[in-house]
Protein backbone atom coordinates (compact mmCIF):
# COMPACT_ATOMS: atom_id res chain seq x y z
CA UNK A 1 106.44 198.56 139.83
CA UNK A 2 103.59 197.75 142.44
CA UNK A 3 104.15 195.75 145.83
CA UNK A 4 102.15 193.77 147.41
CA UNK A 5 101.37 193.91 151.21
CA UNK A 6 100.79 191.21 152.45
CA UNK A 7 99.76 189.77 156.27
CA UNK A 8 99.15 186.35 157.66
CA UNK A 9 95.23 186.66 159.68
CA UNK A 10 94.93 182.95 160.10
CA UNK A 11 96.80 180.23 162.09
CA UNK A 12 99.04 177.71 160.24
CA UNK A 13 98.05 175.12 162.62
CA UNK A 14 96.57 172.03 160.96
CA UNK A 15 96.81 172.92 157.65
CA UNK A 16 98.54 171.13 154.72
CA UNK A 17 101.92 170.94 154.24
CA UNK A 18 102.74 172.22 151.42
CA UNK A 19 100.35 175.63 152.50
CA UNK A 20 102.58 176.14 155.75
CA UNK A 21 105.32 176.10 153.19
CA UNK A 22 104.21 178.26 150.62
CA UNK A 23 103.28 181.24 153.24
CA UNK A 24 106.94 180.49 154.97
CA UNK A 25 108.28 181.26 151.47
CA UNK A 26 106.34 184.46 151.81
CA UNK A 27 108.73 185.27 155.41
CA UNK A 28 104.75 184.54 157.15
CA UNK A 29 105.70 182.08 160.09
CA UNK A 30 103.22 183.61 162.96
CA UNK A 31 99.47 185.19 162.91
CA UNK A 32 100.26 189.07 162.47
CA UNK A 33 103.52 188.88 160.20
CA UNK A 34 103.44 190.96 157.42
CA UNK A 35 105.99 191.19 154.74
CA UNK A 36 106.23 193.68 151.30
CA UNK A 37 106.23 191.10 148.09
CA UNK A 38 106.65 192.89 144.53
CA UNK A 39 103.72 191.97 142.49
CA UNK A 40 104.68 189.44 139.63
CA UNK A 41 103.18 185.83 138.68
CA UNK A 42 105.05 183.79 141.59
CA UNK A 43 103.58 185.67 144.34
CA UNK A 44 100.21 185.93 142.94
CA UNK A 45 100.43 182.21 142.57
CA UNK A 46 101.28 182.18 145.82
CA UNK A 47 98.53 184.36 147.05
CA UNK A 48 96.05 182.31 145.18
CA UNK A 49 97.39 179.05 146.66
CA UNK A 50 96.87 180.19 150.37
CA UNK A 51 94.58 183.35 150.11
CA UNK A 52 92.42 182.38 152.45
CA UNK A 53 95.03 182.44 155.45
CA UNK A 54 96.29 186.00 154.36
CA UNK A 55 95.10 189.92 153.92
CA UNK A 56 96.51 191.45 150.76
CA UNK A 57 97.00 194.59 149.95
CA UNK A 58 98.46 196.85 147.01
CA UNK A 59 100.92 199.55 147.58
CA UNK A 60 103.34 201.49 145.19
């Protein structure tokens, strides 16, 4: 099965609350943290809700 990198490139600062919660579920708290997600429907939801703060990418 494929994981997902994935790495927090924008501030949390300001923005909604339920945003800085979703990328906390992720284990992203600070600009640069990165965490390995495996790829399945609840983090790609996730990714879609906040994809704009993050970098993604695929690894095996």
């Amino acid at each position: 099965m494929a994981n997902l990198n994935i790495k927090l490139v924008k501030s949390l600062n300001g923005r909604l609350e339920k945003h800085i919660a979703t990328a906390n579920s992720l284990g992203l708290r600070k600009i640069g943290d990165a965490t390995v997600q495996p790829d399945n429907a609840q983090t790609r939801g996730k990714i879609a809700k906040i994809g704009y703060l993050l970098s993604v990418e695929e690894t095996k």
